[in-house]
Protein backbone atom coordinates (compact mmCIF):
# COMPACT_ATOMS: atom_id res chain seq x y z
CA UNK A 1 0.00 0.00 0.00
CA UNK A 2 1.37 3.26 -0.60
CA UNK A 3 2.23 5.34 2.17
CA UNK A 4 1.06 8.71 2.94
CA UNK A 5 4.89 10.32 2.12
CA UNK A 6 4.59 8.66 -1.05
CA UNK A 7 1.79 10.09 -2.31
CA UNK A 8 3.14 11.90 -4.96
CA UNK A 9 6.66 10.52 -6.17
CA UNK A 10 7.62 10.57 -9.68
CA UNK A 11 4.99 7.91 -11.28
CA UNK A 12 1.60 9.27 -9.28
CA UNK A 13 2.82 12.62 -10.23
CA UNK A 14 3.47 11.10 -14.25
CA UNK A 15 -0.60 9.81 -13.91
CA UNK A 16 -1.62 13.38 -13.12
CA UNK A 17 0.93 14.92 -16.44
CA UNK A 18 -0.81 11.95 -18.44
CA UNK A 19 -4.85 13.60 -17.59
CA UNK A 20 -3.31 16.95 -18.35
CA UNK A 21 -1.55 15.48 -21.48
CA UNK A 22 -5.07 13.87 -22.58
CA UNK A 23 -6.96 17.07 -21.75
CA UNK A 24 -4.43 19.45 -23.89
CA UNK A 25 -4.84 16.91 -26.83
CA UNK A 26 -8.73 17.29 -27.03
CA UNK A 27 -8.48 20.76 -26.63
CA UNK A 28 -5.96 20.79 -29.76
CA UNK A 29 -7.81 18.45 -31.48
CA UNK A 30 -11.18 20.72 -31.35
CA UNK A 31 -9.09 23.96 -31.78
CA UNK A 32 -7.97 22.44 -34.85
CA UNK A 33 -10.96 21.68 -36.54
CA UNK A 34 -13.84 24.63 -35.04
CA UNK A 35 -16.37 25.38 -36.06
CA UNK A 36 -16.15 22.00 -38.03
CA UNK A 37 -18.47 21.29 -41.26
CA UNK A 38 -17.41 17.86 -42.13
CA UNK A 39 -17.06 17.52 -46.24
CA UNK A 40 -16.78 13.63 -47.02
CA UNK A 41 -14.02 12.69 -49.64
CA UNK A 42 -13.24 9.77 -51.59
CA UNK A 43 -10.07 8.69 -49.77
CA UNK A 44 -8.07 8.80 -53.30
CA UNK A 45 -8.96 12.28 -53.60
CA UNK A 46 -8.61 13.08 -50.06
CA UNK A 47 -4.85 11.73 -50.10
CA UNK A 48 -4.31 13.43 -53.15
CA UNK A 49 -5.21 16.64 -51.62
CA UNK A 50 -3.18 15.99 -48.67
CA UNK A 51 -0.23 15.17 -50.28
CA UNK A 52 -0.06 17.91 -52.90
CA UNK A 53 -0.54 20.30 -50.19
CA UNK A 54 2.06 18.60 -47.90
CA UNK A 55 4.84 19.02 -50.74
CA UNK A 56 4.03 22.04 -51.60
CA UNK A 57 5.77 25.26 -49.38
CA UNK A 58 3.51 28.47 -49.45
CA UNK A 59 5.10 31.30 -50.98
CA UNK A 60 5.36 33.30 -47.55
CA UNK A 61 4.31 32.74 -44.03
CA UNK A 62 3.04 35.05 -41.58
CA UNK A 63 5.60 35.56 -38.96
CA UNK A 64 2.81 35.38 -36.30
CA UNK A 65 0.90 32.67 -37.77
CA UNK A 66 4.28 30.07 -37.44
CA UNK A 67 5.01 31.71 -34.05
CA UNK A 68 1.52 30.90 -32.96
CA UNK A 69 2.11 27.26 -34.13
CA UNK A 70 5.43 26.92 -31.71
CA UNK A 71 3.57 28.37 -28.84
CA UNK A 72 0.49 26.03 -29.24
CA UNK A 73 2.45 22.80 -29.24
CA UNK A 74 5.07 24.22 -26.70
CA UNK A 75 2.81 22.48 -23.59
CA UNK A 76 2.18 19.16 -25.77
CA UNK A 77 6.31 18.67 -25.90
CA UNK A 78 6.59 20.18 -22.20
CA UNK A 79 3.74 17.43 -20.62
CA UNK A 80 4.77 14.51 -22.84
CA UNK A 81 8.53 14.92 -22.32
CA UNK A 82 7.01 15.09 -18.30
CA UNK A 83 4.96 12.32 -18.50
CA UNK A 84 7.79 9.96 -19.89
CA UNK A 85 10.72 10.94 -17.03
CA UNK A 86 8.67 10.72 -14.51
CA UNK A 87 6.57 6.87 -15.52
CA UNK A 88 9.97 5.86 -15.69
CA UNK A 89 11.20 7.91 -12.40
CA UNK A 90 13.78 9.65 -14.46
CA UNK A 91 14.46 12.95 -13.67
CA UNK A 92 14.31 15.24 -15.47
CA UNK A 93 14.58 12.98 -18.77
CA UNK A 94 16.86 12.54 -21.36
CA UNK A 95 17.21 12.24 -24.49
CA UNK A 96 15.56 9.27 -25.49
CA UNK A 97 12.62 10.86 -24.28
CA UNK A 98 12.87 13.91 -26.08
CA UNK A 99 13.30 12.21 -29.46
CA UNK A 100 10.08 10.20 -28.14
CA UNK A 101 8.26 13.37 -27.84
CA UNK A 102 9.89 15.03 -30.90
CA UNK A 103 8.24 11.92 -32.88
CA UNK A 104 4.80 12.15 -31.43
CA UNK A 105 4.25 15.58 -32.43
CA UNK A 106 5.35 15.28 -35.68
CA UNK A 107 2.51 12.52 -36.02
CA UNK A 108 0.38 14.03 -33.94
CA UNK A 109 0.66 17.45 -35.87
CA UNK A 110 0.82 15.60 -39.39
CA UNK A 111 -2.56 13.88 -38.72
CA UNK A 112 -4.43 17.03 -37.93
CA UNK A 113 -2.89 18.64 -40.47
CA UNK A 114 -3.76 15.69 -42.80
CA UNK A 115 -7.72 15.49 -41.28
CA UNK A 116 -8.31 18.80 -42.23
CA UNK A 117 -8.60 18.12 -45.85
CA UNK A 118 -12.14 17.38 -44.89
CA UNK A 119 -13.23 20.62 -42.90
CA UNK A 120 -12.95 23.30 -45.74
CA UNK A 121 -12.44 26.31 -43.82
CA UNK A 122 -9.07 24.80 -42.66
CA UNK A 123 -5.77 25.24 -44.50
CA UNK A 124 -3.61 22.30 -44.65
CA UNK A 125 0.04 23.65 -44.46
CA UNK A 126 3.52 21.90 -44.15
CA UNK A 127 4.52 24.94 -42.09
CA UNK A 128 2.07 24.37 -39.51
CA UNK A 129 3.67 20.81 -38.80
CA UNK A 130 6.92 22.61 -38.84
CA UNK A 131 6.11 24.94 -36.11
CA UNK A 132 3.50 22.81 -34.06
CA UNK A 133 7.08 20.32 -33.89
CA UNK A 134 9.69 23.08 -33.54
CA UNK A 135 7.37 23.25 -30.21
CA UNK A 136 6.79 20.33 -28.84
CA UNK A 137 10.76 20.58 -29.14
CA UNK A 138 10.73 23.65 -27.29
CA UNK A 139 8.49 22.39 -24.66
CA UNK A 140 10.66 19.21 -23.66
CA UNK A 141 14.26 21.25 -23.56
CA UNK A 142 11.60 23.37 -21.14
CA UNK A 143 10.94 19.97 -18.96
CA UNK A 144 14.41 19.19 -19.20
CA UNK A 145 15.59 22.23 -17.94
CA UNK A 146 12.99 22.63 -15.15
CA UNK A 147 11.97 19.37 -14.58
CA UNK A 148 14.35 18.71 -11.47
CA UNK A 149 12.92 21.71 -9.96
CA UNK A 150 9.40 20.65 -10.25
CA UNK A 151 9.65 17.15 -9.03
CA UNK A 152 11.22 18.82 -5.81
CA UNK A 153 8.74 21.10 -5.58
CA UNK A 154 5.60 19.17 -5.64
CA UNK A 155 7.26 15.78 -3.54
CA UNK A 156 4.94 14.86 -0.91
CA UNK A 157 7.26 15.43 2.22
CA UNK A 158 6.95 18.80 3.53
CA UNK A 159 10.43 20.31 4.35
CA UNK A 160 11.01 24.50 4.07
CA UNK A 161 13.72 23.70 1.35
CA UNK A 162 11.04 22.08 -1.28
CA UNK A 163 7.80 24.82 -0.04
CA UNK A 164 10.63 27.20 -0.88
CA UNK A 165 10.95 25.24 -4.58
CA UNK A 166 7.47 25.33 -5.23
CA UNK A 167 7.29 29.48 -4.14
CA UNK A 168 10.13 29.73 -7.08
CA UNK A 169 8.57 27.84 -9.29
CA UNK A 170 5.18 29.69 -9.10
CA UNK A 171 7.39 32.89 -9.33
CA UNK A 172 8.82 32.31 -12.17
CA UNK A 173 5.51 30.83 -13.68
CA UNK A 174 3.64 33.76 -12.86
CA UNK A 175 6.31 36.46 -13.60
CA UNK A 176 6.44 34.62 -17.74
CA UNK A 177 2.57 34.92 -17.45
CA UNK A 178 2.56 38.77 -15.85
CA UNK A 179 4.97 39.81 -18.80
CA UNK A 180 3.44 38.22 -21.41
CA UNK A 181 -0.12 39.62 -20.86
CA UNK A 182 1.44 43.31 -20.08
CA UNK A 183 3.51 43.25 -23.48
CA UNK A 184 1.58 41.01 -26.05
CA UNK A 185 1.02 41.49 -29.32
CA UNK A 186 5.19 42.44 -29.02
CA UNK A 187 4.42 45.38 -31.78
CA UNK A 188 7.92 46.51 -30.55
CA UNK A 189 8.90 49.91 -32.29
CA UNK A 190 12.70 51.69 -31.58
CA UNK A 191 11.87 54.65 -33.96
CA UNK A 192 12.35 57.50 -32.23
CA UNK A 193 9.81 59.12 -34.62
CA UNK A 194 7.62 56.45 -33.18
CA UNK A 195 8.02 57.12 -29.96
CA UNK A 196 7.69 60.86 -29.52
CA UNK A 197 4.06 60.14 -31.67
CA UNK A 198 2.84 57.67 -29.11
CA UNK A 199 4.31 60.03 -26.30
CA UNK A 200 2.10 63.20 -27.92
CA UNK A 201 -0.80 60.87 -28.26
CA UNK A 202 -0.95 59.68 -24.70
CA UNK A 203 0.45 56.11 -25.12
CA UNK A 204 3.22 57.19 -22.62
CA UNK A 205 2.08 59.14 -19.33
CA UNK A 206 4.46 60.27 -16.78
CA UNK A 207 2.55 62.11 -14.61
CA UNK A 208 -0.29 59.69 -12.29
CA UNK A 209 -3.45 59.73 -12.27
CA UNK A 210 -3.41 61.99 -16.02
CA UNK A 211 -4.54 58.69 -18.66
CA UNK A 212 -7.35 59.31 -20.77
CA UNK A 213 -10.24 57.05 -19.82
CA UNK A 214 -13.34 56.68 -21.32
CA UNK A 215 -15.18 57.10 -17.59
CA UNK A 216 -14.44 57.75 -13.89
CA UNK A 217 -15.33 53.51 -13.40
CA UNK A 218 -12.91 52.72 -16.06
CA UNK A 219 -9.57 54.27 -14.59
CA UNK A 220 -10.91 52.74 -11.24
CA UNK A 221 -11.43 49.64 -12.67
CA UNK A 222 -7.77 49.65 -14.66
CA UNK A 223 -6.83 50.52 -11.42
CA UNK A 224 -7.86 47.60 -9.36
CA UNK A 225 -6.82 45.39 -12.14
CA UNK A 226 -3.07 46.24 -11.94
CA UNK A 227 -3.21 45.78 -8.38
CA UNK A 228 -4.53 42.42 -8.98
CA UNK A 229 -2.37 41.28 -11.33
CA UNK A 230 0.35 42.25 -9.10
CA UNK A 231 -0.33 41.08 -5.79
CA UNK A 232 0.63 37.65 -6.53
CA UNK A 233 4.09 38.89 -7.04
CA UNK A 234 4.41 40.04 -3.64
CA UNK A 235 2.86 37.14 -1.93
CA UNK A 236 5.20 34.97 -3.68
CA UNK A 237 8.39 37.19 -2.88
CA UNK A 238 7.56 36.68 0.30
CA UNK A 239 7.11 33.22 0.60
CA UNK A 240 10.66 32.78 -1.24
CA UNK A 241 12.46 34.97 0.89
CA UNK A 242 13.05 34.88 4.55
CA UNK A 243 12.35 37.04 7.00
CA UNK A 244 15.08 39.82 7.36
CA UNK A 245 15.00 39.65 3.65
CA UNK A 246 11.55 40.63 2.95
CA UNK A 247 11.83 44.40 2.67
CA UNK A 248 14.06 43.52 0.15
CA UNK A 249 12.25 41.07 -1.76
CA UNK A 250 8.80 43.41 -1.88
CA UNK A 251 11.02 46.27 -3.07
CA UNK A 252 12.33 43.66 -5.83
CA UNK A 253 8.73 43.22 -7.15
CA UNK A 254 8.19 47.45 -7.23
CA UNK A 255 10.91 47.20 -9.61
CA UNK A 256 9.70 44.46 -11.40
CA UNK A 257 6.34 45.97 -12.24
CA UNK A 258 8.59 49.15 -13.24
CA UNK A 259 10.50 47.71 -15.38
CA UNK A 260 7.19 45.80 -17.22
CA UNK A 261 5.60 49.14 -17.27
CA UNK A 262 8.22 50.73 -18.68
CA UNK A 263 8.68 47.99 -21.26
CA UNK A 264 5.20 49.16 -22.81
CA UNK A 265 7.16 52.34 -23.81
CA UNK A 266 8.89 50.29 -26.65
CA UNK A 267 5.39 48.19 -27.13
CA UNK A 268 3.64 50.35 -30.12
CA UNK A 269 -0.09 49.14 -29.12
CA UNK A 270 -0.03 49.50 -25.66
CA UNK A 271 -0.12 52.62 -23.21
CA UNK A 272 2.77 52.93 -19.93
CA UNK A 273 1.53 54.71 -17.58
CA UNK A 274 3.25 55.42 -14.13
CA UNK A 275 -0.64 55.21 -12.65
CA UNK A 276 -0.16 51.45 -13.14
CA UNK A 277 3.19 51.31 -11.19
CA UNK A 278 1.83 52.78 -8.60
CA UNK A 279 -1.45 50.66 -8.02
CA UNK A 280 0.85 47.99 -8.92
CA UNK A 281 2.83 48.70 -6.08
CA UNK A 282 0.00 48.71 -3.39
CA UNK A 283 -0.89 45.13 -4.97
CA UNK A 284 2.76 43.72 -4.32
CA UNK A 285 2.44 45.48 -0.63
CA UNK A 286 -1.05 43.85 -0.01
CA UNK A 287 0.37 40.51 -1.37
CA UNK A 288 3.19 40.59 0.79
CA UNK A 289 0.86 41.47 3.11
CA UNK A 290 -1.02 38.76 3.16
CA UNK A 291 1.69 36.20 2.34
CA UNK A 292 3.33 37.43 5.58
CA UNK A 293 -0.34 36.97 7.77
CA UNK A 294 0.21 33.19 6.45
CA UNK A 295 3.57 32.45 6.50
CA UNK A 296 6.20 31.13 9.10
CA UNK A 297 10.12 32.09 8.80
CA UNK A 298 10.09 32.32 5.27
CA UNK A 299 7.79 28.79 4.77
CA UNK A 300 4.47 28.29 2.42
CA UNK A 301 1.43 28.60 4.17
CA UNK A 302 1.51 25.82 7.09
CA UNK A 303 -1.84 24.68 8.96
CA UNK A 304 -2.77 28.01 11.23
CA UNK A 305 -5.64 29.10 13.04
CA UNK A 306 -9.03 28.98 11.88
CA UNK A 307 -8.77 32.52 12.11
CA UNK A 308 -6.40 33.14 9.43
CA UNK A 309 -8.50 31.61 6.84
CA UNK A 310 -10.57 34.81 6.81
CA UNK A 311 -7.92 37.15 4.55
CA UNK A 312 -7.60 34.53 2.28
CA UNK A 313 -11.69 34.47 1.68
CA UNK A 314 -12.17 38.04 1.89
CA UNK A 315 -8.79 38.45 -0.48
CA UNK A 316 -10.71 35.80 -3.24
CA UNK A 317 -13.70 37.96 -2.43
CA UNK A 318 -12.49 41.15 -3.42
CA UNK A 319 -10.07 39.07 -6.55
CA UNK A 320 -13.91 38.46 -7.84
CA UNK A 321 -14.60 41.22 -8.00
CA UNK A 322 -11.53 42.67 -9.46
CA UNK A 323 -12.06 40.26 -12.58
CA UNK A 324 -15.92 40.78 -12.94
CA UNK A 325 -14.44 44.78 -13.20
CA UNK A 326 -12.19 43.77 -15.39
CA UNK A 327 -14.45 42.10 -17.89
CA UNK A 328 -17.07 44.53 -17.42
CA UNK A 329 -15.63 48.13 -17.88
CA UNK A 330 -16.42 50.33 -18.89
CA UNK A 331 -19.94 49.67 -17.65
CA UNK A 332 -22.00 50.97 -20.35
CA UNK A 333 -24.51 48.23 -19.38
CA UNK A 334 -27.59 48.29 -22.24
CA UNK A 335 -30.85 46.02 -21.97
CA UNK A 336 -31.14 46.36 -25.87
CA UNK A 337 -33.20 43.51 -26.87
CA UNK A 338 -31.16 42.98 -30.39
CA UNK A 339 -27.89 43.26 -28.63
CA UNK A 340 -29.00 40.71 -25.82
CA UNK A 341 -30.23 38.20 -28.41
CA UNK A 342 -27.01 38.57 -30.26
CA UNK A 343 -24.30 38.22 -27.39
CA UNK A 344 -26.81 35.65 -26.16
CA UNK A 345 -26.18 33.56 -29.16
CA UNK A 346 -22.64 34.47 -29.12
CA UNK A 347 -22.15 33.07 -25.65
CA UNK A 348 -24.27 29.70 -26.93
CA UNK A 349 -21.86 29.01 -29.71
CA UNK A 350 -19.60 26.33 -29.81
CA UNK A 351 -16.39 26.80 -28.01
CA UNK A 352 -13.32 28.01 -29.75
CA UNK A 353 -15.28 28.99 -32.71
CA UNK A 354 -14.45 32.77 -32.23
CA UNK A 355 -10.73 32.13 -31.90
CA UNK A 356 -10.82 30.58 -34.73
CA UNK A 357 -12.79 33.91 -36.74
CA UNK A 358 -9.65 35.51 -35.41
CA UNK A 359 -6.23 35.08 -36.26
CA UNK A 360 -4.14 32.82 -34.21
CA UNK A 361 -1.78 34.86 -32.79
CA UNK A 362 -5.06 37.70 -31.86
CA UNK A 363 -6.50 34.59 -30.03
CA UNK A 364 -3.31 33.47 -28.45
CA UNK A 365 -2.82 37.13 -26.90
CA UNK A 366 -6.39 37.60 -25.79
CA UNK A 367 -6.04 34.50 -23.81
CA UNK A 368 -2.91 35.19 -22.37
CA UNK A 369 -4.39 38.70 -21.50
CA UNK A 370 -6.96 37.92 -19.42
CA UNK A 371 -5.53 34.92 -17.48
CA UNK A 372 -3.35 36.11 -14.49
CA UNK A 373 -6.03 37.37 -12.32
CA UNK A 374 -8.04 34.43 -13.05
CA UNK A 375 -4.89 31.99 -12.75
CA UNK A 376 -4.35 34.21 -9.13
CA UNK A 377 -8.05 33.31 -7.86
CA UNK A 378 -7.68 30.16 -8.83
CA UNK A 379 -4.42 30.36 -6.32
CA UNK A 380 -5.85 32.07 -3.70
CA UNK A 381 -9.04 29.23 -3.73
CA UNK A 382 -6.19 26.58 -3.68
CA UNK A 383 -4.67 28.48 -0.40
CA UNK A 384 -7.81 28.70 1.47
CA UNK A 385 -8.56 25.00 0.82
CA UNK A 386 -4.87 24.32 2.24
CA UNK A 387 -5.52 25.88 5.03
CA UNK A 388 -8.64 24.28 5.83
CA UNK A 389 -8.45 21.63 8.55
CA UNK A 390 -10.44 19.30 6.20
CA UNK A 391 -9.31 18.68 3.03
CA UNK A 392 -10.95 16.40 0.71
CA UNK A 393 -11.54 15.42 -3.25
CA UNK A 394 -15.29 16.42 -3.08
CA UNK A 395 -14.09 20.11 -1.42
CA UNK A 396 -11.79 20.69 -4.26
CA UNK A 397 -14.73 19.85 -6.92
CA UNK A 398 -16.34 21.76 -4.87
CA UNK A 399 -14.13 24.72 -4.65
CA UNK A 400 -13.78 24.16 -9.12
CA UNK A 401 -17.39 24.47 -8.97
CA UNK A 402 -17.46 27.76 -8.08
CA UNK A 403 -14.71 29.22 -9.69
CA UNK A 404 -16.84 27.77 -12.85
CA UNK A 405 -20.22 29.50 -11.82
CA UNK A 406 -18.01 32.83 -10.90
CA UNK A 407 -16.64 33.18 -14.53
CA UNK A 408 -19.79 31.69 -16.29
CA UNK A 409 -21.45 34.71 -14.04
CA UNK A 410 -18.62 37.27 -15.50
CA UNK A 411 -19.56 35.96 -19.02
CA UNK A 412 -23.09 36.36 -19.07
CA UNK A 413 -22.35 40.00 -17.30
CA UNK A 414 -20.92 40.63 -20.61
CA UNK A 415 -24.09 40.44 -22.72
CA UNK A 416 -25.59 43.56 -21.85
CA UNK A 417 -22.20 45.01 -22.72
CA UNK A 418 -22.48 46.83 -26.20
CA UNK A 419 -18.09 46.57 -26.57
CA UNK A 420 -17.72 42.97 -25.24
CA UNK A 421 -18.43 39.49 -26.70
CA UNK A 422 -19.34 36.94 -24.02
CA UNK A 423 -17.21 33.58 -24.96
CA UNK A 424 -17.76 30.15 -24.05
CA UNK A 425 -14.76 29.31 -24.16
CA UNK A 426 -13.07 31.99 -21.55
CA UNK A 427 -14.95 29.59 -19.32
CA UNK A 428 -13.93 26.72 -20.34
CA UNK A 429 -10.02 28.02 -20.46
CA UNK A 430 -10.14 30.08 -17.54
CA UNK A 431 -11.51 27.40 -15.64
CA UNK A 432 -8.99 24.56 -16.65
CA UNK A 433 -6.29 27.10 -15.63
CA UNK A 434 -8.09 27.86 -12.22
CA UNK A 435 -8.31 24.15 -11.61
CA UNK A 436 -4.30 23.71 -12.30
CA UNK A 437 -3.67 26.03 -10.21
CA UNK A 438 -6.21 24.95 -7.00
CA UNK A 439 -5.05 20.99 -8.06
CA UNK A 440 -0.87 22.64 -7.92
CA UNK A 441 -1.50 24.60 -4.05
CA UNK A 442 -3.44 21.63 -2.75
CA UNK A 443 -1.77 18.81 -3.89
CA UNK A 444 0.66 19.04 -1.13
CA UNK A 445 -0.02 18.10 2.47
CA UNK A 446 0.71 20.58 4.77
């Protein structure tokens, strides 16, 4: 029987990369071919089509669109390459089982390319099985290079070495996350000309609190949102550092949101303003706040008083709210019946099949924007079930459950909002992210 210490070694943790694994490869697979319309072809024809289109290299490829592709299979190579070291309690891998993985996508990317020869609204491309397996190679040098570090991190035994391992690890995570949706598309311009044009048309604002908004709600929500996004930074700092070093590791994440912020500068499509530094400050101090309410001598979150569960549910209290203000700005709420019936419909469709109406690499940043608050509450839920005295599967369904209903509630907000489009499919992403991360803070006992 397996003991309680050995509750997650390398192969339980490689049956929990495998669901993940399975779960990313239906989510490709639909991605792939939304919003279907299934043409049948004789299979002569059909092979014909493929392989004409197979040996044939388009003229020129969008930069973006072959970029996209790497991203896309980047978490196929990075859970596959996973899921083979640690079956075999290898860590973190080698090379057998990167050429393993490096196979797999280029079948697995060959057949979807090859199945779409019967969905005409898809493209069938050599360069898209060139990218989707420059990827999966990216993803497992990834797991090789961080895979030590994660097996320590989320073994069962608790020990203030391996709580610190899993505080870097979310760091990290969450800083690569925290960039990304502060910078993306990347429309990086060094033209000076450039520059001084986005400067006189208010894409750079130096002086706080002086952003053009298009209401008074607006700039208050934009300004509870970079607090948000932020905190997490600051509870994690904390939880990395020790004591006499905290000071130093909140003033650290001040001069990490700084230094994103003033990375926008260079970023052609979006606006740095110092307003967001600020309020992005107070969210690292209010992190570290928290963090510190939790934490012993520099530890994760141990098993405290039933009292100290409160700042973690009034903090994923006030986090709900923060995203529902983020979806929902700038308020122009309308009860239009035309507009109701069509965001209505919009919200009914079938998932992923407005993605797809976009361009890859539009859908790839939209995602990435809106995830790290949700991705945080999904955190913070995790932390308030690890501090619970009872812990149990049914609680963390439970505690899933919720998180569901809260952003199915933020979607359906958005129909009687004339400049959004309530998706489907935020739900569906934002809750598989929000279930990672409650599965990641209460998979360890404390």
């Amino acid at each position: 029987m397996m003991e309680e210490g050995d509750r997650h070694s390398p192969r339980s943790l490689a049956s929990l990369f495998l669901v993940a694994l399975l779960g990313y490869v239906l989510l490709a697979v639909h991605g792939s071919f939304v919003p279907y319309g299934f043409v049948p072809l004789p299979l002569d024809e059909a092979l014909s089509r493929v392989t004409t289109a197979l040996t044939t290299m388009p003229g020129r490829v969008p930069r973006i669109d072959f970029v996209s592709n790497v991203i896309l299979f980047l978490p196929f190579g990075f859970l596959l390459t996973g899921y083979l070291a640690l079956r075999q309690s290898r860590m973190p891998g080698g090379i057998i089982d990167v050429w393993l993985t490096l196979m797999a996508c280029l079948v697995f990317s060959t057949a979807i390319e090859a199945a779409q020869v019967f969905f005409p609204v898809r493209r069938v491309s050599p360069t898209d099985i060139i990218g989707e397996t420059a990827g999966g190679l990216v993803g497992a040098g990834a797991w090789l290079l961080s895979g030590t570090c994660i097996g320590r991190a989320l073994d069962a035994r608790h020990t203030d070495g391996q709580s610190r391992a899993l505080a870097r690890l979310l760091f990290v995570s969450y800083v690569v996350l925290y960039a990304a949706s502060q910078l993306l598309p990347f429309d990086i311009t060094l033209e000076p000309s450039e520059l001084a044009q986005k400067f006189r048309a208010g894409g750079i604002v130096l002086v706080p609190f002086t952003a053009a908004h298009v209401s008074a709600g607006d700039a208050v929500a934009s300004a509870v949102v970079a607090a948000l996004a932020a905190a997490p930074l600051g509870a994690l700092l904390v939880w990395i550092a020790r004591r006499r070093q905290r000071a130093t590791a909140v003033a650290l994440g001040v001069l990490l949101v700084g230094a994103v912020e003033a990375a926008q500068i260079l970023v052609a499509s979006r606006v740095a303003d110092t307003t967001d530094v600020l309020f992005g400050a107070i969210g690292i101090l209010v992190g570290a706040w928290l963090a510190s309410a939790l934490t012993t001598e520099g530890s994760a979150p141990e098993r405290p008083r039933v009292d100290r569960r409160w700042p973690v549910m009034l903090a994923g209290l006030v986090w709900t709210l923060g995203v529902a203000m983020s979806e929902w700005r700038p308020f122009d709420f309308s009860s239009d019946p035309d507009l109701v019936a069509r965001h209505w419909a919009a919200f009914g469709a079938m998932p992923f099949v407005s993605y797809w109406a976009s361009s890859e690499w539009n859908a790839l940043v939209n995602l990435v924007q809106k995830l790290p608050p949700i991705v945080a509450l999904g955190f913070l839920i995790g932390l308030g079930l690890r501090l619970d005295q009872i812990r149990s599967s049914a609680r963390i369904a439970g505690a899933i459950l919720v998180t569901t209903f809260v952003l199915t509630a933020v979607e359906i907000g958005q129909v009687y909002l004339p400049g959004r489009v309530p998706d489907v499919t935020d739900v569906i992403v934002g809750t598989i992210c929000a279930s990672l991360a409650i599965g990641l803070m209460t998979s360890r006992r404390s």
